[in-house]
PDB file of N, CA and C in Angstrom:
ATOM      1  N   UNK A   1      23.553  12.606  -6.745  1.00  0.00           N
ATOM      2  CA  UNK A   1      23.958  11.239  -6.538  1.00  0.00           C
ATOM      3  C   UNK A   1      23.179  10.339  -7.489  1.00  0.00           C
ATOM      4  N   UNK A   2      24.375   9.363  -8.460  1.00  0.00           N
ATOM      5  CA  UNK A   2      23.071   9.044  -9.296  1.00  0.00           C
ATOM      6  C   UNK A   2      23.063   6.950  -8.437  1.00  0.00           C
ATOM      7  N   UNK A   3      22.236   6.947  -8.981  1.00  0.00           N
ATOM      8  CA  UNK A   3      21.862   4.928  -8.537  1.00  0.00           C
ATOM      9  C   UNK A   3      22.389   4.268  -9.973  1.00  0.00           C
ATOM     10  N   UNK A   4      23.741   3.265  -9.430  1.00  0.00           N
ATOM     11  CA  UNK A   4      23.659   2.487 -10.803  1.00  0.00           C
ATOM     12  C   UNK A   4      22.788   1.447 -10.698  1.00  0.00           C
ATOM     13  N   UNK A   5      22.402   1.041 -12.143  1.00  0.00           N
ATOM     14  CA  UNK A   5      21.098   0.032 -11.761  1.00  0.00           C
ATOM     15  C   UNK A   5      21.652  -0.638 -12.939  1.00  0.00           C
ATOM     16  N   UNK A   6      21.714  -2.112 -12.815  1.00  0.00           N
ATOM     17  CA  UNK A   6      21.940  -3.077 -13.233  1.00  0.00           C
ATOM     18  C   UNK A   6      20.942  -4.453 -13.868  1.00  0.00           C
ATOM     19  N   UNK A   7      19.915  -4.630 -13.132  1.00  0.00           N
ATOM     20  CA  UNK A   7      18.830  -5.309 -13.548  1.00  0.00           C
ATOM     21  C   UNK A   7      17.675  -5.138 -13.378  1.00  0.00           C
ATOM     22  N   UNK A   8      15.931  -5.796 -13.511  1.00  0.00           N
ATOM     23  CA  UNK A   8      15.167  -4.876 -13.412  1.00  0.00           C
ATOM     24  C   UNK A   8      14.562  -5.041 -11.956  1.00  0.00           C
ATOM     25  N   UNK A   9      15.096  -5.689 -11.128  1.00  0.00           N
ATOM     26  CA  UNK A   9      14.904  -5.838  -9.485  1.00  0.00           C
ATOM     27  C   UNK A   9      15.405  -3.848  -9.220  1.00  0.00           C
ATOM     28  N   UNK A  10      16.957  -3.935  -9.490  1.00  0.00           N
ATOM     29  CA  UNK A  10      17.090  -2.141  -9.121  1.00  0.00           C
ATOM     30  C   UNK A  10      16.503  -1.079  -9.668  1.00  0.00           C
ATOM     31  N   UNK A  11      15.724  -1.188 -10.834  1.00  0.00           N
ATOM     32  CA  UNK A  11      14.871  -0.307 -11.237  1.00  0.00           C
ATOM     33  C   UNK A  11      13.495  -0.285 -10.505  1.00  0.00           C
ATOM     34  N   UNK A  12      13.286  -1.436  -9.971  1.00  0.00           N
ATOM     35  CA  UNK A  12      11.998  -1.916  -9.320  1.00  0.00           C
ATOM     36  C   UNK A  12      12.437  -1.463  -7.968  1.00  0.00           C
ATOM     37  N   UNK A  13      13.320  -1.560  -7.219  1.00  0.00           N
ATOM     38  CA  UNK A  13      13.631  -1.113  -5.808  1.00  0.00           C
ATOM     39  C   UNK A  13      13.851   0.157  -5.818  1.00  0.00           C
ATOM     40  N   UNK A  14      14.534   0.792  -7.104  1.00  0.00           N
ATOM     41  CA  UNK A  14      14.663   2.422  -7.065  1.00  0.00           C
ATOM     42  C   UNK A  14      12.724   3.447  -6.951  1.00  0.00           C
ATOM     43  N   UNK A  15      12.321   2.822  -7.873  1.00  0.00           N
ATOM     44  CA  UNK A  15      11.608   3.509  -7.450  1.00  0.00           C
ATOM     45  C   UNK A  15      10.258   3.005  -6.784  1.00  0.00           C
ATOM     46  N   UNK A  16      10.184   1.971  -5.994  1.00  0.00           N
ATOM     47  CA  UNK A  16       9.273   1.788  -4.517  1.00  0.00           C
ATOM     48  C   UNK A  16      10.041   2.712  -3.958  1.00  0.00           C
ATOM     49  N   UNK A  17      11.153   3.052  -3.390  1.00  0.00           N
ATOM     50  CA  UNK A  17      12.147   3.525  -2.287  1.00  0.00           C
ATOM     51  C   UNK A  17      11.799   5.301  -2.621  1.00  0.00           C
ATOM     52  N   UNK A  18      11.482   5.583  -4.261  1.00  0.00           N
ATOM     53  CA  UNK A  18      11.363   7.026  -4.375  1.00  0.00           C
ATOM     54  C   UNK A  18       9.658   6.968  -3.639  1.00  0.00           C
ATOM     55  N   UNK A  19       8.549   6.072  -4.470  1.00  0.00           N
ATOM     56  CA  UNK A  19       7.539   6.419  -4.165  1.00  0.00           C
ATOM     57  C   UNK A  19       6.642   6.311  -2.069  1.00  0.00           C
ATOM     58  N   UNK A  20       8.031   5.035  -1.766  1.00  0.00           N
ATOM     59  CA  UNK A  20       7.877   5.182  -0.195  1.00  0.00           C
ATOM     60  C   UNK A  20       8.066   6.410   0.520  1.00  0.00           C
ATOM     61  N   UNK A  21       9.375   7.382   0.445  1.00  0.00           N
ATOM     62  CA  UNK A  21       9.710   8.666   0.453  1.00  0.00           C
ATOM     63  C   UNK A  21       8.687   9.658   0.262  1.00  0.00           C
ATOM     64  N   UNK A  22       8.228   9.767  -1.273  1.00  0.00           N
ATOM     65  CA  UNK A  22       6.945  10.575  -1.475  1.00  0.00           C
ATOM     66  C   UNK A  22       5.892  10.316  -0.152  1.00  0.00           C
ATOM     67  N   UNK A  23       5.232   9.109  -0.258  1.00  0.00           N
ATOM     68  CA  UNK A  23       4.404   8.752   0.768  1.00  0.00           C
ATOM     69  C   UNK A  23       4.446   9.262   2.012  1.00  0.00           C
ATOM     70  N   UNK A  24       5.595   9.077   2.409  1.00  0.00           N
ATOM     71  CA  UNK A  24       5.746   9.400   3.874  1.00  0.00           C
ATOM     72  C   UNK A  24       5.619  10.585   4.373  1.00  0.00           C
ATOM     73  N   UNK A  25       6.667  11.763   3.226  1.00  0.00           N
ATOM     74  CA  UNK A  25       6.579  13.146   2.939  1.00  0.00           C
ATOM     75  C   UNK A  25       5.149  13.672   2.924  1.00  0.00           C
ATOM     76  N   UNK A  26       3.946  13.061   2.691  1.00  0.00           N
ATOM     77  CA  UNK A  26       2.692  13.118   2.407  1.00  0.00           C
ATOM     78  C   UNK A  26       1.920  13.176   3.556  1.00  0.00           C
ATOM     79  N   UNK A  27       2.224  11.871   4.662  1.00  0.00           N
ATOM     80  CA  UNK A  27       2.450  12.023   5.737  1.00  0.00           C
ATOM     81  C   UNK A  27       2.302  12.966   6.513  1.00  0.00           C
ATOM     82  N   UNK A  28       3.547  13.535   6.401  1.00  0.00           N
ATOM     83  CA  UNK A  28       3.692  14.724   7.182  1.00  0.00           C
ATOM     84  C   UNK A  28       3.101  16.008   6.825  1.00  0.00           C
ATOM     85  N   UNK A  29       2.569  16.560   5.690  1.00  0.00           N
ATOM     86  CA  UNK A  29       2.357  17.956   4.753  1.00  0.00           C
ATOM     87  C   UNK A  29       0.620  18.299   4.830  1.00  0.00           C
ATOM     88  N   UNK A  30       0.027  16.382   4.989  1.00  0.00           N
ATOM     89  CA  UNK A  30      -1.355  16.815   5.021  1.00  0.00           C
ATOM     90  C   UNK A  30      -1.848  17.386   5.917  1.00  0.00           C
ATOM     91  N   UNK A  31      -1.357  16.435   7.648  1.00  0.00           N
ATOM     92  CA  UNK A  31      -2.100  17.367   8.387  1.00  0.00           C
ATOM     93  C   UNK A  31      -2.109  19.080   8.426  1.00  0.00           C
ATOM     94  N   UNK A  32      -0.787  19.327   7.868  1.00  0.00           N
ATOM     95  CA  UNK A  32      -0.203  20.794   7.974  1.00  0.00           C
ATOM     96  C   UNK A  32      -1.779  21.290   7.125  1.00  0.00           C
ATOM     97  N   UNK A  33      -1.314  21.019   5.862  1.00  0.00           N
ATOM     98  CA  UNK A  33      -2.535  21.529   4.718  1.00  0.00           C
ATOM     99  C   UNK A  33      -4.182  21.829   5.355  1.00  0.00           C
ATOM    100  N   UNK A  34      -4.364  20.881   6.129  1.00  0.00           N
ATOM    101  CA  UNK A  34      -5.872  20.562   6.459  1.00  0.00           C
ATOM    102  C   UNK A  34      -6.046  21.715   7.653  1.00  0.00           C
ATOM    103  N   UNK A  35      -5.012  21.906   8.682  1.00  0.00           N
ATOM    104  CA  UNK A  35      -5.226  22.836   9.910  1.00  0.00           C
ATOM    105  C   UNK A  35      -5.104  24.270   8.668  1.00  0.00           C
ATOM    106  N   UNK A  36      -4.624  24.536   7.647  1.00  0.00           N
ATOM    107  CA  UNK A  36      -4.552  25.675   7.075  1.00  0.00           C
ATOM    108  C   UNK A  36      -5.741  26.147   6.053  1.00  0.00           C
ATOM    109  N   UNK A  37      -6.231  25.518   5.935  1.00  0.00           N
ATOM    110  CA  UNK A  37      -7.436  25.178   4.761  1.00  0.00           C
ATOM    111  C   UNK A  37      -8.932  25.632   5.844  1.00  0.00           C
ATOM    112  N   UNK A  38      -9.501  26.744   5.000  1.00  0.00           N
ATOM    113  CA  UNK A  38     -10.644  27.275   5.851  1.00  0.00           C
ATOM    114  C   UNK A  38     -11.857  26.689   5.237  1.00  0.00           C
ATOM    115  N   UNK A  39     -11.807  25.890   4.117  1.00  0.00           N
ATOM    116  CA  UNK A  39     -13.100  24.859   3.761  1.00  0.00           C
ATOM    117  C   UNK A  39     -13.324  23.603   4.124  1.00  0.00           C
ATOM    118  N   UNK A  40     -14.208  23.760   4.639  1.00  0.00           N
ATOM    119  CA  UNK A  40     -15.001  22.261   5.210  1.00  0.00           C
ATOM    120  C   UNK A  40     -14.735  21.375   4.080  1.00  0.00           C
ATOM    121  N   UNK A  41     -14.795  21.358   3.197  1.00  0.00           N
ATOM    122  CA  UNK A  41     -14.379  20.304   1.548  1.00  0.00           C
ATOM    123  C   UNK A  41     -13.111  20.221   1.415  1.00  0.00           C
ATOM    124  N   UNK A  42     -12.732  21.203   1.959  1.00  0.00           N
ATOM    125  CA  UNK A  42     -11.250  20.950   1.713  1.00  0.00           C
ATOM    126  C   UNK A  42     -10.314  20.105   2.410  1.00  0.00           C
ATOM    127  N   UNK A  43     -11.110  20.318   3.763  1.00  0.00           N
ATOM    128  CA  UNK A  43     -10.350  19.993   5.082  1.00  0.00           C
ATOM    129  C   UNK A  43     -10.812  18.605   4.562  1.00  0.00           C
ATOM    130  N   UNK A  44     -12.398  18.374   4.561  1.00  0.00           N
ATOM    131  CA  UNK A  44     -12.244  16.841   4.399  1.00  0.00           C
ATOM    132  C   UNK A  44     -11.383  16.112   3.474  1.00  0.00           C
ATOM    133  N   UNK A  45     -11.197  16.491   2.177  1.00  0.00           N
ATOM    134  CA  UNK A  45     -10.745  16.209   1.127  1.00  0.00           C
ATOM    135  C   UNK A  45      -9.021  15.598   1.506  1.00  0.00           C
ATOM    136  N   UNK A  46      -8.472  16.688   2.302  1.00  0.00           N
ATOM    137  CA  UNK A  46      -7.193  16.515   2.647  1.00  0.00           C
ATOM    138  C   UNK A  46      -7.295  15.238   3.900  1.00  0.00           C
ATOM    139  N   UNK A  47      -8.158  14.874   4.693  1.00  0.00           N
ATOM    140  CA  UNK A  47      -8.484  13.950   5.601  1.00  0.00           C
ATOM    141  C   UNK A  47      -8.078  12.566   4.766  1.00  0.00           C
ATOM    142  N   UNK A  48      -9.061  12.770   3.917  1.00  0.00           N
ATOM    143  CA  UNK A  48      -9.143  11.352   2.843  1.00  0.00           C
ATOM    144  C   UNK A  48      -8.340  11.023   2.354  1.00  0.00           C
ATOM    145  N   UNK A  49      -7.611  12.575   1.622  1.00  0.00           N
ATOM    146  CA  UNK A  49      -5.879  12.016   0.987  1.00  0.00           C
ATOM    147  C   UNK A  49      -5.113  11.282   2.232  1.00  0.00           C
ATOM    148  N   UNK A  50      -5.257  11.742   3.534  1.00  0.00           N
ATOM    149  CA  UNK A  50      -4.160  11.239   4.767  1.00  0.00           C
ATOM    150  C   UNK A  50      -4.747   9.495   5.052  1.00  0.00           C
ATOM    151  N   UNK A  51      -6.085   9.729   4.548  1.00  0.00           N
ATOM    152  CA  UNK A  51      -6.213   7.737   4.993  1.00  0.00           C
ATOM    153  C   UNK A  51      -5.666   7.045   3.901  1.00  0.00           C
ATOM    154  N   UNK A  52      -5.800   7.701   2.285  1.00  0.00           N
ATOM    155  CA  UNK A  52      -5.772   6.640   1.276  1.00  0.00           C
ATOM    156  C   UNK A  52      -3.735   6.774   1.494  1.00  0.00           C
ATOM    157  N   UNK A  53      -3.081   7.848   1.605  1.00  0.00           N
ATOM    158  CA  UNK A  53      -1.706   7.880   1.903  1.00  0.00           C
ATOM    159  C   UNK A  53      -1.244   6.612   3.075  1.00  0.00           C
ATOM    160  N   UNK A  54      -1.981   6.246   4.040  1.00  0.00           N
ATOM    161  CA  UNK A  54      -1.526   5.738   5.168  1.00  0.00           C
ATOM    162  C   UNK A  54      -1.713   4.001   4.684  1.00  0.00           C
ATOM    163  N   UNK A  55      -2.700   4.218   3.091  1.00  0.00           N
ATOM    164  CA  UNK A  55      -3.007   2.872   2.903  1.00  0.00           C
ATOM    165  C   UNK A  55      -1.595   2.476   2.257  1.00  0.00           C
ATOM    166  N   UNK A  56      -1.258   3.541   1.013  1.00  0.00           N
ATOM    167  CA  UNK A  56      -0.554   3.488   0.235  1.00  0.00           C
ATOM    168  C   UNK A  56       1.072   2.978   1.288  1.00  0.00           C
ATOM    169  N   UNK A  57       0.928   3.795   2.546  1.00  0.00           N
ATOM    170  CA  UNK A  57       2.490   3.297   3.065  1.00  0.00           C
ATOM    171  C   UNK A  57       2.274   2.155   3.755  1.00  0.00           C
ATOM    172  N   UNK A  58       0.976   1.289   4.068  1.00  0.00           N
ATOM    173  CA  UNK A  58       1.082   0.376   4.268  1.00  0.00           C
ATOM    174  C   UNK A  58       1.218  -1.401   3.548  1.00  0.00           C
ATOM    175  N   UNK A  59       0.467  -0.072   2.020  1.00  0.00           N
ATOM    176  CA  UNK A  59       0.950  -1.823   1.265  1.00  0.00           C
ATOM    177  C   UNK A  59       2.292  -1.208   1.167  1.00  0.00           C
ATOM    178  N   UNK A  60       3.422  -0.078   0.696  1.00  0.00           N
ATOM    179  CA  UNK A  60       4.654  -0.737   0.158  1.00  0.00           C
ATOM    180  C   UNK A  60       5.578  -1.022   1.394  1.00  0.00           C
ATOM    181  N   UNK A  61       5.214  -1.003   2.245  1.00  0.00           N
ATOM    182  CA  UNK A  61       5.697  -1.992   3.599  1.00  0.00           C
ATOM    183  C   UNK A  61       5.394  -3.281   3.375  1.00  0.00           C
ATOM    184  N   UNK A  62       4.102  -3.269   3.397  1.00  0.00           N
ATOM    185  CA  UNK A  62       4.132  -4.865   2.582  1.00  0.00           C
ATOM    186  C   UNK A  62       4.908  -5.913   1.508  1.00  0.00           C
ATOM    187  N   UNK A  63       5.402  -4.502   0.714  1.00  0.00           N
ATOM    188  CA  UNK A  63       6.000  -5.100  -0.566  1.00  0.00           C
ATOM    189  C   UNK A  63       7.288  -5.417  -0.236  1.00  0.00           C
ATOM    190  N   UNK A  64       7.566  -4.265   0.902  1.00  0.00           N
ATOM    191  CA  UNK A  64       8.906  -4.084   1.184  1.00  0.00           C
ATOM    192  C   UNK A  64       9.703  -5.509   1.654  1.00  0.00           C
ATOM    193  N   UNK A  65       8.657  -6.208   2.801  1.00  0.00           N
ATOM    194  CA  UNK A  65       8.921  -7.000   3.679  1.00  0.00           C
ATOM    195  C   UNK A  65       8.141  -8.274   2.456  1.00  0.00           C
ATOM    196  N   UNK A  66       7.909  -8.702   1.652  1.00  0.00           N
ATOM    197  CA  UNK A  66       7.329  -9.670   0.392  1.00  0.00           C
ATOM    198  C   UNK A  66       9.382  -9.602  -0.369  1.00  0.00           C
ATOM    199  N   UNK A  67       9.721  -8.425  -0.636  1.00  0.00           N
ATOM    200  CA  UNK A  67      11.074  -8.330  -1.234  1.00  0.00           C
ATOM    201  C   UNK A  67      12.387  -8.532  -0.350  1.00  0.00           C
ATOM    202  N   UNK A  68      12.119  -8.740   0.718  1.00  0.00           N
ATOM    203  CA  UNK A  68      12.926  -8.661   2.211  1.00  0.00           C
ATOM    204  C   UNK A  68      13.858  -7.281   1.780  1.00  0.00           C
ATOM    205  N   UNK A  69      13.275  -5.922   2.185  1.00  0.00           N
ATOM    206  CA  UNK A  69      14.044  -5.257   1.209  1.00  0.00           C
ATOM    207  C   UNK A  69      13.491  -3.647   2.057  1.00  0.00           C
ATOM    208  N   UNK A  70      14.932  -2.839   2.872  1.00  0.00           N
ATOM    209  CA  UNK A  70      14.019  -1.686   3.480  1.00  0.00           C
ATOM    210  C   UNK A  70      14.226  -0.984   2.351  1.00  0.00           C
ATOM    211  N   UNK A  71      12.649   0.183   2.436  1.00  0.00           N
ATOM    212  CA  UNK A  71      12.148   0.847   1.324  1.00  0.00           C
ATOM    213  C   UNK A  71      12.418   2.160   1.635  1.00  0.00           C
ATOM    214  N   UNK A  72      12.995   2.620   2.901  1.00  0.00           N
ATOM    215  CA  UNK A  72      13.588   3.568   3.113  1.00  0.00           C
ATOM    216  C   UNK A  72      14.954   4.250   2.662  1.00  0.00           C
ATOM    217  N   UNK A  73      15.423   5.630   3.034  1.00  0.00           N
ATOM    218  CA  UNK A  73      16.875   5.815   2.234  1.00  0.00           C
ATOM    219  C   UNK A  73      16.696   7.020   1.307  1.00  0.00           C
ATOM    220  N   UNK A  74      16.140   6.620   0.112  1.00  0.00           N
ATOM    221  CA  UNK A  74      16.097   7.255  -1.072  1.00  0.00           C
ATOM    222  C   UNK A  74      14.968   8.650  -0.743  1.00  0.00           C
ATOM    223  N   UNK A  75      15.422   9.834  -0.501  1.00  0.00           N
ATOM    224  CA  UNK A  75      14.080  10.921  -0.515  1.00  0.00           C
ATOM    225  C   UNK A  75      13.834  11.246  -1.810  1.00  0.00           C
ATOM    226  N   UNK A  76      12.032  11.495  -2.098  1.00  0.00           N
ATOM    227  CA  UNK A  76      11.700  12.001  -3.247  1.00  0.00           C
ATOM    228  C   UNK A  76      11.805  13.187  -3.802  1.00  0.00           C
ATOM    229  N   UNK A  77      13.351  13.555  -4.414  1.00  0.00           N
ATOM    230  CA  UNK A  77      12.521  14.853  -4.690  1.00  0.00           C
ATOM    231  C   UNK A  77      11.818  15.807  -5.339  1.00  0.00           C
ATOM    232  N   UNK A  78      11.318  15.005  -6.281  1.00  0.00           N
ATOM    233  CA  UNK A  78       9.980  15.806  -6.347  1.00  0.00           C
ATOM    234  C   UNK A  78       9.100  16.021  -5.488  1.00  0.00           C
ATOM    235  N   UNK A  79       9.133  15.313  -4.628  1.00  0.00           N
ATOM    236  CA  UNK A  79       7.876  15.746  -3.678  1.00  0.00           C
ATOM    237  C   UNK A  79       8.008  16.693  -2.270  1.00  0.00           C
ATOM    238  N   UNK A  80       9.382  16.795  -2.330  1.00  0.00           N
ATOM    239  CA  UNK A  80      10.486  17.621  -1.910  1.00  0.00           C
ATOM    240  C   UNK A  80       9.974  18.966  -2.678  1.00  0.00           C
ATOM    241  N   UNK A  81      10.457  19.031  -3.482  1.00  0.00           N
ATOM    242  CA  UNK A  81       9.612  20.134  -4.650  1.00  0.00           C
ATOM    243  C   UNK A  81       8.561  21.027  -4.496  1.00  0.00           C
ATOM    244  N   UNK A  82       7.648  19.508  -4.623  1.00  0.00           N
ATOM    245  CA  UNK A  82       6.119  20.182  -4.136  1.00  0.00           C
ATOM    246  C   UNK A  82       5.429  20.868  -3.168  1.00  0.00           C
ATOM    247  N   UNK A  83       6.336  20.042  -1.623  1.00  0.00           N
ATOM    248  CA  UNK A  83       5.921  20.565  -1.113  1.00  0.00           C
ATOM    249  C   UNK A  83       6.463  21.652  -0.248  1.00  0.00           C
ATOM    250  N   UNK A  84       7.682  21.866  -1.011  1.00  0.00           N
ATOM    251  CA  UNK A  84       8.151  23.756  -0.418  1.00  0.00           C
ATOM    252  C   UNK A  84       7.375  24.773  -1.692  1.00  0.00           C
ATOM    253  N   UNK A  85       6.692  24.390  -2.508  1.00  0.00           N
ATOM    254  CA  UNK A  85       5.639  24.769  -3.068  1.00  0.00           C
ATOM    255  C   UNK A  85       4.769  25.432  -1.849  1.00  0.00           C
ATOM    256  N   UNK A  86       4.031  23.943  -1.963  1.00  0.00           N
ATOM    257  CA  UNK A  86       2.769  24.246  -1.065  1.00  0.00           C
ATOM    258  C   UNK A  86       3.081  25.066   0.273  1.00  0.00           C
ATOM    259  N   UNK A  87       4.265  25.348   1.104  1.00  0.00           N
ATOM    260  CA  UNK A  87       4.295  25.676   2.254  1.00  0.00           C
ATOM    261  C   UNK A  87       4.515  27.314   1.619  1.00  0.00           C
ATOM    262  N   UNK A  88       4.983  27.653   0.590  1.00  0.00           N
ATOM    263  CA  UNK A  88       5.204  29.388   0.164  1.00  0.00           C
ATOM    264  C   UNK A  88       3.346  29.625   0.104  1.00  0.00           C
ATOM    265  N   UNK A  89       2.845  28.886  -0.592  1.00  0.00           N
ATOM    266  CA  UNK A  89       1.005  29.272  -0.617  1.00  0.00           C
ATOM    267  C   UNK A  89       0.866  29.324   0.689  1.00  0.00           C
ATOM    268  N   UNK A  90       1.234  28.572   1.471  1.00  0.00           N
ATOM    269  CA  UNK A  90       0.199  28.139   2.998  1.00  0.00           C
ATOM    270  C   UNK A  90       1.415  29.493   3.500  1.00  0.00           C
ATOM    271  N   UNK A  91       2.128  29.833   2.963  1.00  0.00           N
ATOM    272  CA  UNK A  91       3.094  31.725   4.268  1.00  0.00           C
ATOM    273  C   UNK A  91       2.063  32.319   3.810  1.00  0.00           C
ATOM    274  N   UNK A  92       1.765  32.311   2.669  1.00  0.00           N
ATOM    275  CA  UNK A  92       0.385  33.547   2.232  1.00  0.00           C
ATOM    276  C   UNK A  92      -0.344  33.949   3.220  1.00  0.00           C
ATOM    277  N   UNK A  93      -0.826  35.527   2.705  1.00  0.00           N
ATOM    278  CA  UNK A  93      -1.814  35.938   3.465  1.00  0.00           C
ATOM    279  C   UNK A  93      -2.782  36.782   2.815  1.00  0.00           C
ATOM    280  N   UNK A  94      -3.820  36.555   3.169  1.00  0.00           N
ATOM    281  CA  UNK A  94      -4.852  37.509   2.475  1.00  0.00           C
ATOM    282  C   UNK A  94      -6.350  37.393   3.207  1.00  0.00           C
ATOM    283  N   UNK A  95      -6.903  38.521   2.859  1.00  0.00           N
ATOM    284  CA  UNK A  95      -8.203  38.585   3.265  1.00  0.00           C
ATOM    285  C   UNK A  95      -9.199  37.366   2.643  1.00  0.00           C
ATOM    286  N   UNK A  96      -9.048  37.303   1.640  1.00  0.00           N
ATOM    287  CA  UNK A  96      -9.582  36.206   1.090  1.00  0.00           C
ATOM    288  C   UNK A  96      -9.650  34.922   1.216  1.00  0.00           C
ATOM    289  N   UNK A  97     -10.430  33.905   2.041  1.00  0.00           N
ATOM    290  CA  UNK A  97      -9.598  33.369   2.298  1.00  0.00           C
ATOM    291  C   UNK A  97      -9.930  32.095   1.397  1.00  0.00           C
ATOM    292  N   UNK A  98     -11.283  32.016   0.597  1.00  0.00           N
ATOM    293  CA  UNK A  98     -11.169  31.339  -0.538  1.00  0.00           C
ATOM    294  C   UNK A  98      -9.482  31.396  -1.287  1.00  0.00           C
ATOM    295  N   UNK A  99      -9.232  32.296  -1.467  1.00  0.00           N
ATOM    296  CA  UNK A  99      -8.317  32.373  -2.692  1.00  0.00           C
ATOM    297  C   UNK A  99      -6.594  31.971  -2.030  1.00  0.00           C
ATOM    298  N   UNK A 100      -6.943  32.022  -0.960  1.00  0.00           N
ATOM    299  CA  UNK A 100      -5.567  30.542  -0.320  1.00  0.00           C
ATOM    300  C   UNK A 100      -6.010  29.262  -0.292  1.00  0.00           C
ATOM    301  N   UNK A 101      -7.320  28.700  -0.152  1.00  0.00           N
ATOM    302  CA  UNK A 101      -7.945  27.464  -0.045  1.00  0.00           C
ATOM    303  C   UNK A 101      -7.374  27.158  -1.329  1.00  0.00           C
TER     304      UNK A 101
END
């Protein structure tokens, strides 16, 4: 499905609406990541990504409602992408468990 875009407001709404999507998707993948992750650095690490993410969806809510404009709709997918990536690593299994971290 492609977006026709006409001026630079729809290039500007296309992609808040992709990077709101990403965000949210982010949302959901960290806690997964962090309960799977057997390093204390890691786990925190993924903690921190979930606060600075929760910042990130709260300013483009901000922006959203500054543009009177929902930022929802559009899914990212690249980040779609990524993270059926990350969920084939996290089926893994191994003794190791560095080498899934």
């Amino acid at each position: 499905m492609t977006t026709k875009l006409d001026t630079l407001t729809d290039g500007l709404l296309n992609e808040m609406k992709d990077l709101y999507s990403a965000e949210h998707q982010l949302l959901k993948a960290l806690p997964k990541m962090e309960r799977k992750a057997t390093n204390q650095k890691l786990k925190e690490a993924f903690r921190a990504h979930l606060l600075e993410t929760e910042r990130q969806v709260a300013r483009l809510d901000d922006i959203g409602q500054l543009l009177r404009e929902k930022l929802s709709g559009k899914p990212c997918k690249a980040m779609q992408g990524l993270l059926e990536e990350g969920d084939e690593v996290m089926a893994e299994e191994s003794e190791n468990k560095a080498l899934l971290d």
